[in-house]
PDB file of N, CA and C in Angstrom:
ATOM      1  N   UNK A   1     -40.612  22.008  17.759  1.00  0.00           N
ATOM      2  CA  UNK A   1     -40.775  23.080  16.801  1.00  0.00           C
ATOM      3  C   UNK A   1     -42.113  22.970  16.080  1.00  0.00           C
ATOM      4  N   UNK A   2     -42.446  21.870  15.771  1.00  0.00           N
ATOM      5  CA  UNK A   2     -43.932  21.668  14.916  1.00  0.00           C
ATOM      6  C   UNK A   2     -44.681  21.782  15.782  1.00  0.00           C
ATOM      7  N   UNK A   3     -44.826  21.683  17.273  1.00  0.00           N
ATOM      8  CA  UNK A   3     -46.251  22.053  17.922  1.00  0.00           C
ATOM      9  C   UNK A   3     -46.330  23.820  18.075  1.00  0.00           C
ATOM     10  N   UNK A   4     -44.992  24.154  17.781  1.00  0.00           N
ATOM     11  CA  UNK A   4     -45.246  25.704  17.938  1.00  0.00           C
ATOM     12  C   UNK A   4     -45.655  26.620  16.720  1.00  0.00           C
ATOM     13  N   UNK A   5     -45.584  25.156  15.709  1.00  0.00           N
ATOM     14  CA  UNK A   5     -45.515  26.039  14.609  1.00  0.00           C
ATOM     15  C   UNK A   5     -44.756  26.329  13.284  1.00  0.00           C
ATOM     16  N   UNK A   6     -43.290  26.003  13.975  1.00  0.00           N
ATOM     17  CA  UNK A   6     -42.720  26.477  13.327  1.00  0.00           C
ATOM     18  C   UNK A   6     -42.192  25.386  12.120  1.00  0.00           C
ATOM     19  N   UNK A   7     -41.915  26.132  11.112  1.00  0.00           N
ATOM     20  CA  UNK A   7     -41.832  25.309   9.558  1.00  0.00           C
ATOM     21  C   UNK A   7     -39.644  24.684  10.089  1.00  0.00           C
ATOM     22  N   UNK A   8     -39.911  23.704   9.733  1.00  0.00           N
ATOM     23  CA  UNK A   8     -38.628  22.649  10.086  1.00  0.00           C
ATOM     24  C   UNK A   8     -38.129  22.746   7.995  1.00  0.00           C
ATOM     25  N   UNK A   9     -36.648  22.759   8.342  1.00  0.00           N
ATOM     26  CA  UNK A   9     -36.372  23.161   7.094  1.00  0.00           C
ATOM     27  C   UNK A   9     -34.705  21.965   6.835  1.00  0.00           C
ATOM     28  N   UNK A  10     -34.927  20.813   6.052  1.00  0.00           N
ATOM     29  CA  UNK A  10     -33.520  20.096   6.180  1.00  0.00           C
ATOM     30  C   UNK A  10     -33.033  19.991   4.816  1.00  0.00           C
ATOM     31  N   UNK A  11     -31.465  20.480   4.827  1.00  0.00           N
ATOM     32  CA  UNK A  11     -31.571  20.467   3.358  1.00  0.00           C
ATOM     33  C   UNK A  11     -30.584  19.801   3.404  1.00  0.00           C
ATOM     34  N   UNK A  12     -29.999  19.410   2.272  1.00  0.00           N
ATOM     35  CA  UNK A  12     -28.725  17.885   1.761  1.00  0.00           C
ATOM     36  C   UNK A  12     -27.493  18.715   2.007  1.00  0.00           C
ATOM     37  N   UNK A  13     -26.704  17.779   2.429  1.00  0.00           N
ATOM     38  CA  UNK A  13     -25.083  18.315   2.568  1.00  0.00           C
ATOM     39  C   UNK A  13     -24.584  18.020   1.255  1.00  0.00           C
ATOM     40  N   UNK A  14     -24.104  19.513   0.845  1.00  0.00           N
ATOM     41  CA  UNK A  14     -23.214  19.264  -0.426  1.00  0.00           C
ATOM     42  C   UNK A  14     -22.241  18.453  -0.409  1.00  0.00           C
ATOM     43  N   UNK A  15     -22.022  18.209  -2.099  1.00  0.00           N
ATOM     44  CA  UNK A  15     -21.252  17.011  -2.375  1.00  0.00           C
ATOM     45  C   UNK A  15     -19.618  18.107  -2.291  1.00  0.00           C
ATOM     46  N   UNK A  16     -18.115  17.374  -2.383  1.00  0.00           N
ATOM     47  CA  UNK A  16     -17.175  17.813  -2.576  1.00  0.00           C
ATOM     48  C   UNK A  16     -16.942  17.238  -3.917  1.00  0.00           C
ATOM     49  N   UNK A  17     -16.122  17.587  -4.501  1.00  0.00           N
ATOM     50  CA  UNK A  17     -15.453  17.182  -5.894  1.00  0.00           C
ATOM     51  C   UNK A  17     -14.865  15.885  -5.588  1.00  0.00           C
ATOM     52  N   UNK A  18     -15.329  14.873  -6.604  1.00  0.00           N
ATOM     53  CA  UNK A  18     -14.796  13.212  -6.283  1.00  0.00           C
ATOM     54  C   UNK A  18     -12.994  13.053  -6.072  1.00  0.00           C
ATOM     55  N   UNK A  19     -12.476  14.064  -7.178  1.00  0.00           N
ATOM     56  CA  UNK A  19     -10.854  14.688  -6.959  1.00  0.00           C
ATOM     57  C   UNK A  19     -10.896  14.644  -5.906  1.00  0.00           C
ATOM     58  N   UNK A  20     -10.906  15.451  -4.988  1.00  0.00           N
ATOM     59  CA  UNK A  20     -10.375  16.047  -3.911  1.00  0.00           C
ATOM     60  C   UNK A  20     -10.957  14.882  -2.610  1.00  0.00           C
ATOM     61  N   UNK A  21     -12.157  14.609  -2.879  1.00  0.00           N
ATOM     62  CA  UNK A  21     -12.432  13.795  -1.307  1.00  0.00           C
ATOM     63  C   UNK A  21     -12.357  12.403  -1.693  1.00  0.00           C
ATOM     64  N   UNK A  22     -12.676  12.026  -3.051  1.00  0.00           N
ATOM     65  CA  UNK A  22     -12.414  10.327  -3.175  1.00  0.00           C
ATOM     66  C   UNK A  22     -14.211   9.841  -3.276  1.00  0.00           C
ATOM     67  N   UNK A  23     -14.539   8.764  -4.119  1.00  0.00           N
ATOM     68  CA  UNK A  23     -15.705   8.626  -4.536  1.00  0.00           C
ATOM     69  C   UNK A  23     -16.116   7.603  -2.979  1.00  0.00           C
ATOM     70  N   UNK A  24     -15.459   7.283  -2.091  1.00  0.00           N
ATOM     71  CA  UNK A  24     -16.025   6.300  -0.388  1.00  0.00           C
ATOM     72  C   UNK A  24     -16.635   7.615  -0.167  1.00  0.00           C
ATOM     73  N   UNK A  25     -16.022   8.970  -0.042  1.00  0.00           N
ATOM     74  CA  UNK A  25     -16.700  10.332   0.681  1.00  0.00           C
ATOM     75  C   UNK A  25     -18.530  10.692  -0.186  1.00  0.00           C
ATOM     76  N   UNK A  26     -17.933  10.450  -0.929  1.00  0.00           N
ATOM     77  CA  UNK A  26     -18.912  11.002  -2.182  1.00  0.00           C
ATOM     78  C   UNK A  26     -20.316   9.986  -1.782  1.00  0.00           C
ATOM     79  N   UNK A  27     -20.181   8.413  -2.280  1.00  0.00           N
ATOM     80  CA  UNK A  27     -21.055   7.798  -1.549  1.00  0.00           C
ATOM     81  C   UNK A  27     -21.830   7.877  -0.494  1.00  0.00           C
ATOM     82  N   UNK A  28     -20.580   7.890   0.633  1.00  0.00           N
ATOM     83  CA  UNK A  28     -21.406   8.881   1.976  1.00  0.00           C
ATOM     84  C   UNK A  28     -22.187   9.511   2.531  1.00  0.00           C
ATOM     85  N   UNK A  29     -22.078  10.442   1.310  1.00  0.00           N
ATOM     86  CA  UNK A  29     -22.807  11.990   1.348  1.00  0.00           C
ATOM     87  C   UNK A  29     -24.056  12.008   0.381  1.00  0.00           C
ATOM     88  N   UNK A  30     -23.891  10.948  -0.644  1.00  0.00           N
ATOM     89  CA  UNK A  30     -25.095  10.620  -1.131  1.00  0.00           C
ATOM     90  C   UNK A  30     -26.553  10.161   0.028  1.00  0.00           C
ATOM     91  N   UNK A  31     -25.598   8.804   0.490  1.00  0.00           N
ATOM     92  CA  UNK A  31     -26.672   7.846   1.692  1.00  0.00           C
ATOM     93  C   UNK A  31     -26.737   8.761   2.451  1.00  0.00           C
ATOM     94  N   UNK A  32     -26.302   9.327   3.037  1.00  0.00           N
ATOM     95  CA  UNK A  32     -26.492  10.593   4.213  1.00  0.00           C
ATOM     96  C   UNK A  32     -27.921  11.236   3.730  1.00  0.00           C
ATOM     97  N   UNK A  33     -27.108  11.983   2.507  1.00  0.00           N
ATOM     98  CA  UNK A  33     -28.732  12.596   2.133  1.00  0.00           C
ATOM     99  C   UNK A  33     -30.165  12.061   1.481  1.00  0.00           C
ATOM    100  N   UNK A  34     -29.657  10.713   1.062  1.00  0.00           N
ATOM    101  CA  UNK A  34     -31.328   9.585   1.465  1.00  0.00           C
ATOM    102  C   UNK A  34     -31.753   9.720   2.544  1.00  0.00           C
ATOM    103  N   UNK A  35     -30.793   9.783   3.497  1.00  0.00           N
ATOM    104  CA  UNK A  35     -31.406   9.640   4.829  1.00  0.00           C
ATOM    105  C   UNK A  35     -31.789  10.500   5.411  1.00  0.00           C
ATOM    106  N   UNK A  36     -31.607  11.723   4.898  1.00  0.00           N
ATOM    107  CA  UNK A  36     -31.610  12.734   5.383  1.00  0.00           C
ATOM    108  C   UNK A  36     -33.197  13.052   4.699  1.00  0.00           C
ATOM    109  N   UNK A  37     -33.231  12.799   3.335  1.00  0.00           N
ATOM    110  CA  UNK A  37     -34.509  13.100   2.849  1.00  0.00           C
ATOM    111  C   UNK A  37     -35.592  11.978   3.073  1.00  0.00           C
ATOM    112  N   UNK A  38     -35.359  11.213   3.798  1.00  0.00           N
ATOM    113  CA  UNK A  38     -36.255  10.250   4.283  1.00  0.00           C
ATOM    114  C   UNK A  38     -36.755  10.787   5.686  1.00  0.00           C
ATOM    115  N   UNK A  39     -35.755  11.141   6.476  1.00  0.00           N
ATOM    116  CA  UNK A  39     -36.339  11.522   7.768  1.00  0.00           C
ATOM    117  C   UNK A  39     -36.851  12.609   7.570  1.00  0.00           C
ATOM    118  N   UNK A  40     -36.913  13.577   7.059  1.00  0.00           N
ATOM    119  CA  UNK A  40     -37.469  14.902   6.722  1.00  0.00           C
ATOM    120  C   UNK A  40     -39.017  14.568   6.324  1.00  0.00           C
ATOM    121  N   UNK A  41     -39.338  13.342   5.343  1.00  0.00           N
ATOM    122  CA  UNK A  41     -40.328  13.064   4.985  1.00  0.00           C
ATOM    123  C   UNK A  41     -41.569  12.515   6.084  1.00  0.00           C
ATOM    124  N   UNK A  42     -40.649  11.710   6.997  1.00  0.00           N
ATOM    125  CA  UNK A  42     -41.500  10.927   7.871  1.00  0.00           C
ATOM    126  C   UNK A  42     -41.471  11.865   8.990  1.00  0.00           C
ATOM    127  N   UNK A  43     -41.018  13.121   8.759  1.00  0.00           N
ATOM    128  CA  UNK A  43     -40.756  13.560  10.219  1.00  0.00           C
ATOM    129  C   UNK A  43     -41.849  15.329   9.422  1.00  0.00           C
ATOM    130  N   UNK A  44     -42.546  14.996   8.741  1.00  0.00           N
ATOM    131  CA  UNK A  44     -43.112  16.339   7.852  1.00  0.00           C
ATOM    132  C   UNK A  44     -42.416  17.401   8.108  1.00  0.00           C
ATOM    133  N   UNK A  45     -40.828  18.015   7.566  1.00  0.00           N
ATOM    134  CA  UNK A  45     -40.425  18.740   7.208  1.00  0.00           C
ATOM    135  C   UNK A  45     -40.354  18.731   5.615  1.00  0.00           C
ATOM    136  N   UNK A  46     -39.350  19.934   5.690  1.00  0.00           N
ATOM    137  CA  UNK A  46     -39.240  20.159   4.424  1.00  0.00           C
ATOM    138  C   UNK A  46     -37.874  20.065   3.694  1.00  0.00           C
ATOM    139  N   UNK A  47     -37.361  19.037   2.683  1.00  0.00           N
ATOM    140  CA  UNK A  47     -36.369  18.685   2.555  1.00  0.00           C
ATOM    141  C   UNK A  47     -36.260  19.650   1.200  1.00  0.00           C
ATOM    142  N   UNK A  48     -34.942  19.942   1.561  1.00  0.00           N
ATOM    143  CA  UNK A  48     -34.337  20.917  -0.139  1.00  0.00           C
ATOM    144  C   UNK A  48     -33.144  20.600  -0.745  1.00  0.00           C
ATOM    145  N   UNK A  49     -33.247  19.858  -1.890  1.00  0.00           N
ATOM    146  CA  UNK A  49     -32.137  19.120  -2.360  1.00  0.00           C
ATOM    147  C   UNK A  49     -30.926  19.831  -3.268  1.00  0.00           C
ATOM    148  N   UNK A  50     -29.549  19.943  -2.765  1.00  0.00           N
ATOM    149  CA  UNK A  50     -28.716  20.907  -3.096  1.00  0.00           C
ATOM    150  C   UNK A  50     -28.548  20.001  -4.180  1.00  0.00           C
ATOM    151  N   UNK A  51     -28.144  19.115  -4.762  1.00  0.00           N
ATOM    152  CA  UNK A  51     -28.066  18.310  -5.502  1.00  0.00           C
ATOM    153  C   UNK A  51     -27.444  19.214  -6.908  1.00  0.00           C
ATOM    154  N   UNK A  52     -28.089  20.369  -6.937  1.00  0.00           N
ATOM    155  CA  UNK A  52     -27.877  21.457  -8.455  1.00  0.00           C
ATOM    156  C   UNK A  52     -27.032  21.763  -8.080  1.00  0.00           C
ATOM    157  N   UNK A  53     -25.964  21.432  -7.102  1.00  0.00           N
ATOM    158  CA  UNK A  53     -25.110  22.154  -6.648  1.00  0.00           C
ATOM    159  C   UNK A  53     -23.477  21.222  -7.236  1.00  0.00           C
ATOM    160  N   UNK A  54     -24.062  19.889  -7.681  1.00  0.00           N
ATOM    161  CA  UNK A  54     -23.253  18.936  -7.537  1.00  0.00           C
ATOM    162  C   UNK A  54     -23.845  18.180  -9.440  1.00  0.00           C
ATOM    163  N   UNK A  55     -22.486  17.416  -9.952  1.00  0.00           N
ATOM    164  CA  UNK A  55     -22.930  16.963 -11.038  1.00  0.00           C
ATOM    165  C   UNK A  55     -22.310  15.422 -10.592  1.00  0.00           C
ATOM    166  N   UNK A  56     -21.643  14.839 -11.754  1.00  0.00           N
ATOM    167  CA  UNK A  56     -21.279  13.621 -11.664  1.00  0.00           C
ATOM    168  C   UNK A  56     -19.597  13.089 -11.166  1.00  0.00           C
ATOM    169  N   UNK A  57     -19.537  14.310 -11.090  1.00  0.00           N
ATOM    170  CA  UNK A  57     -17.599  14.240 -10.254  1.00  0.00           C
ATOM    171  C   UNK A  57     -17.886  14.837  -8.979  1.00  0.00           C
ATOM    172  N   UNK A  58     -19.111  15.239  -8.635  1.00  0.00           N
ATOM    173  CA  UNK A  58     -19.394  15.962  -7.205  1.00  0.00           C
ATOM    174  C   UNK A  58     -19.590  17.668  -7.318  1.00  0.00           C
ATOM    175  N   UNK A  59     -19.223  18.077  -6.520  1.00  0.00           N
ATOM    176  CA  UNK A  59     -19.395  19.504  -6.465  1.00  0.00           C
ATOM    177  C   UNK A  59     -18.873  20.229  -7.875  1.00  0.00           C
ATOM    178  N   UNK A  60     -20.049  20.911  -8.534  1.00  0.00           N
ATOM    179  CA  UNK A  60     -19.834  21.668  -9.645  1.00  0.00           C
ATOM    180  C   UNK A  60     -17.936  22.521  -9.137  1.00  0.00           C
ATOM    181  N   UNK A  61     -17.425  22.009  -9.912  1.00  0.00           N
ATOM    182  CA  UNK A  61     -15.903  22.994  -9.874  1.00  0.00           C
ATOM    183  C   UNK A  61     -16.005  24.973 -10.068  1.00  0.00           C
ATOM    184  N   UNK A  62     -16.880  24.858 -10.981  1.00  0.00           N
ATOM    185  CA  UNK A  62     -16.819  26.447 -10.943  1.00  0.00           C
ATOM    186  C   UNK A  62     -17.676  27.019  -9.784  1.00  0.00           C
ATOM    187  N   UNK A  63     -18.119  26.293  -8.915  1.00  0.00           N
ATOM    188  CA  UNK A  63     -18.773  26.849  -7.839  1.00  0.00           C
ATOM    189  C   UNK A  63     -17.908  26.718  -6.326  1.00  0.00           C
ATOM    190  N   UNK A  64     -16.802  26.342  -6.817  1.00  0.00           N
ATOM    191  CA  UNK A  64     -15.870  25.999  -5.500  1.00  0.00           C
ATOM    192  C   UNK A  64     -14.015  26.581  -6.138  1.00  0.00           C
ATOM    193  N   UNK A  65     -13.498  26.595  -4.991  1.00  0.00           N
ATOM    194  CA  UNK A  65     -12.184  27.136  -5.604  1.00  0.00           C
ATOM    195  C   UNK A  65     -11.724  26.292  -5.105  1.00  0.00           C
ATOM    196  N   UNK A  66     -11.991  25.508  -4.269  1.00  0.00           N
ATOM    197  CA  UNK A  66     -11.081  24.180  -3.652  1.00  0.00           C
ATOM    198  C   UNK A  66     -11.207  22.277  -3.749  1.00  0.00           C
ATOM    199  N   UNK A  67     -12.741  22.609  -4.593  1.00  0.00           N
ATOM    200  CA  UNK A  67     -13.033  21.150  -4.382  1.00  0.00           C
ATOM    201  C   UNK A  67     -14.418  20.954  -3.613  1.00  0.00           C
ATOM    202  N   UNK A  68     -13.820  21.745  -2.175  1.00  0.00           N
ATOM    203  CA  UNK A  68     -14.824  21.683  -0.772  1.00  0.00           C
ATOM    204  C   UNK A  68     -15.449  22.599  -0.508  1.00  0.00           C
ATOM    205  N   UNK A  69     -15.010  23.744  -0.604  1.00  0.00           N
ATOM    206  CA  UNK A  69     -16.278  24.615  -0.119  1.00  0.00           C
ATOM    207  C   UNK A  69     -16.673  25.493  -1.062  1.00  0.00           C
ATOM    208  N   UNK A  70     -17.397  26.437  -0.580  1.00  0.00           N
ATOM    209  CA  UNK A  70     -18.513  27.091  -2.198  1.00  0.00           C
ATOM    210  C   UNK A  70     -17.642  28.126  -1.952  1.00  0.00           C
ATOM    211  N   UNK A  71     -17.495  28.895  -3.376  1.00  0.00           N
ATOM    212  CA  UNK A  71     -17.020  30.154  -3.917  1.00  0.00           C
ATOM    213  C   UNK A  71     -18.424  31.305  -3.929  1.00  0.00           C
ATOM    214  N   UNK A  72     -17.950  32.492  -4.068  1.00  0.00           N
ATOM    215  CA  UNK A  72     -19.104  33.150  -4.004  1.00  0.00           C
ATOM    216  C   UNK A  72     -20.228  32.758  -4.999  1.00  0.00           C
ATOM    217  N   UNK A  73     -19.851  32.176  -6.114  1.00  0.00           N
ATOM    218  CA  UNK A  73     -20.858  32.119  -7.219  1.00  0.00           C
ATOM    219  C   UNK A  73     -21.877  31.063  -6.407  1.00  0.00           C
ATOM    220  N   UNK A  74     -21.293  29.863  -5.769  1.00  0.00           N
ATOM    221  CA  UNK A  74     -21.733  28.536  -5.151  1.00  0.00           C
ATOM    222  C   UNK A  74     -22.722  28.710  -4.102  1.00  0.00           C
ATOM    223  N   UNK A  75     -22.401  30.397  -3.119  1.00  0.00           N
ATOM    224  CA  UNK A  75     -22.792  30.504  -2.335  1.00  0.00           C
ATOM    225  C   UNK A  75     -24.421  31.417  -3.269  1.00  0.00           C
ATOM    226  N   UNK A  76     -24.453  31.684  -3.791  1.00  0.00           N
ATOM    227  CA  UNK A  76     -25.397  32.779  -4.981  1.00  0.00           C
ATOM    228  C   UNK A  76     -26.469  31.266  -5.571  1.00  0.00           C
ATOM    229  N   UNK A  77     -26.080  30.606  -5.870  1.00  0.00           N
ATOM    230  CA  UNK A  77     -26.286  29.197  -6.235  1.00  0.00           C
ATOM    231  C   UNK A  77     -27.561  28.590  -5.180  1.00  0.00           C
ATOM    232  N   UNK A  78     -26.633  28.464  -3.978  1.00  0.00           N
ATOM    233  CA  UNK A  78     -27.457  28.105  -2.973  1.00  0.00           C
ATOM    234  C   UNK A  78     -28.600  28.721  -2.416  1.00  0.00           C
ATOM    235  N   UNK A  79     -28.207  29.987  -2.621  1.00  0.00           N
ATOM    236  CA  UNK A  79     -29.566  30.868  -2.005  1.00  0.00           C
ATOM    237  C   UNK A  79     -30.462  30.628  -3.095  1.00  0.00           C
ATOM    238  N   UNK A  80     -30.281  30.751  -4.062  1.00  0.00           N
ATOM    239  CA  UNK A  80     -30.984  30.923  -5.367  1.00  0.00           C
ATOM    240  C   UNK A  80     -31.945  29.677  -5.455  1.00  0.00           C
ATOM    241  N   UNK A  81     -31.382  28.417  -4.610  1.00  0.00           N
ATOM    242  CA  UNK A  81     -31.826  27.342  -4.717  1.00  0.00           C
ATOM    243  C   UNK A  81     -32.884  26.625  -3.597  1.00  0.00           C
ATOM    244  N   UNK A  82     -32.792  27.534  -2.430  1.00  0.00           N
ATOM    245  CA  UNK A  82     -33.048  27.748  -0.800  1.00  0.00           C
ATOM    246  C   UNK A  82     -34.178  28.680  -1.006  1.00  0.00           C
ATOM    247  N   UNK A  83     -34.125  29.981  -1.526  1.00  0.00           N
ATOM    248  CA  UNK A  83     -34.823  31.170  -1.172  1.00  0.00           C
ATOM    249  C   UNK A  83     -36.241  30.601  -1.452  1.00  0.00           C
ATOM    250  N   UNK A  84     -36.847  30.247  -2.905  1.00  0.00           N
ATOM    251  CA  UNK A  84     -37.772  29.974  -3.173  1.00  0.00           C
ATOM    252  C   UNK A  84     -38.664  28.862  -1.904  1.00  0.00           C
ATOM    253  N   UNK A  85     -38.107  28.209  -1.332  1.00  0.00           N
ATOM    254  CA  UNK A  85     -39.457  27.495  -0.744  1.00  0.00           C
ATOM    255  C   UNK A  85     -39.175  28.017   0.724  1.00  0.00           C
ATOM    256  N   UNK A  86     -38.502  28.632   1.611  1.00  0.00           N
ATOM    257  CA  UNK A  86     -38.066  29.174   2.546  1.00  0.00           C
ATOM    258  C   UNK A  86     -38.862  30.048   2.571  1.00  0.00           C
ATOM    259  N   UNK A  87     -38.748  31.120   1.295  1.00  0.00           N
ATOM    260  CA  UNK A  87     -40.000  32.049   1.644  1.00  0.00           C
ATOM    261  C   UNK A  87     -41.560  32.014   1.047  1.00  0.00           C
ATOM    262  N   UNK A  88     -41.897  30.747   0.756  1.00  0.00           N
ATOM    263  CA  UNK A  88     -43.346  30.218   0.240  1.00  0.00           C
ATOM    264  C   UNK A  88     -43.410  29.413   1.377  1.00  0.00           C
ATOM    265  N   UNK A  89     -42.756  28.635   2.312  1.00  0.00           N
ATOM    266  CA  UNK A  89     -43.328  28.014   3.286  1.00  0.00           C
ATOM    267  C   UNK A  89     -43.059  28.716   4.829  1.00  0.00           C
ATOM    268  N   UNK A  90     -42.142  29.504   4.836  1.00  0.00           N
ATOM    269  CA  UNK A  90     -41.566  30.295   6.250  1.00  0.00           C
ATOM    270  C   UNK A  90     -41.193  31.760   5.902  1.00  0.00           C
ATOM    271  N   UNK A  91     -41.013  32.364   5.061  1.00  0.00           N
ATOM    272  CA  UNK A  91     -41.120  33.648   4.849  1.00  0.00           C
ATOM    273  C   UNK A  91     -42.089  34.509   5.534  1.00  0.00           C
ATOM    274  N   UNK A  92     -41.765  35.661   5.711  1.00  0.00           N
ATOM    275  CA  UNK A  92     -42.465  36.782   5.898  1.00  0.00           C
ATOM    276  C   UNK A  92     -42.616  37.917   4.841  1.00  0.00           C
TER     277      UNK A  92
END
């Protein structure tokens, strides 16, 4: 993709609510996304950290109706959080 050009885009896997998945999951998904923002770095993409998506019990609750996945507000959240360098580095 980078010899053609094209802008490489990796962003963090949201957290779930520590309730619902247990703080071993939560950990996980932290190191995951070190790693995730490490290889992005050495690999010159562009890493976008959902992180605003998540506080200190995991996934903001009012952005989810279950714990695990995003509610519409969560999903409004994400773009909101995505759009800006998506379309300053790969936009049209």
């Amino acid at each position: 993709l980078e010899s053609k050009g094209i802008n490489i885009f990796i962003q963090s896997t949201i957290q779930c609510l520590v309730d619902k998945c247990g703080s071993e999951k939560v950990r996980r998904v932290n190191e995951l996304n070190q790693r995730l923002r490490a290889y992005a770095e050495n690999s010159k993409s562009t890493f976008i950290d959902l992180g605003v998506l998540s506080d200190a019990n995991g996934l903001d609750d009012s952005l989810s109706s279950d714990g695990v996945h995003l509610n519409g507000m969560g999903y409004r959240k994400w773009v909101d959080t995505i759009f800006p360098t998506v379309m300053k580095l790969g936009g049209k």
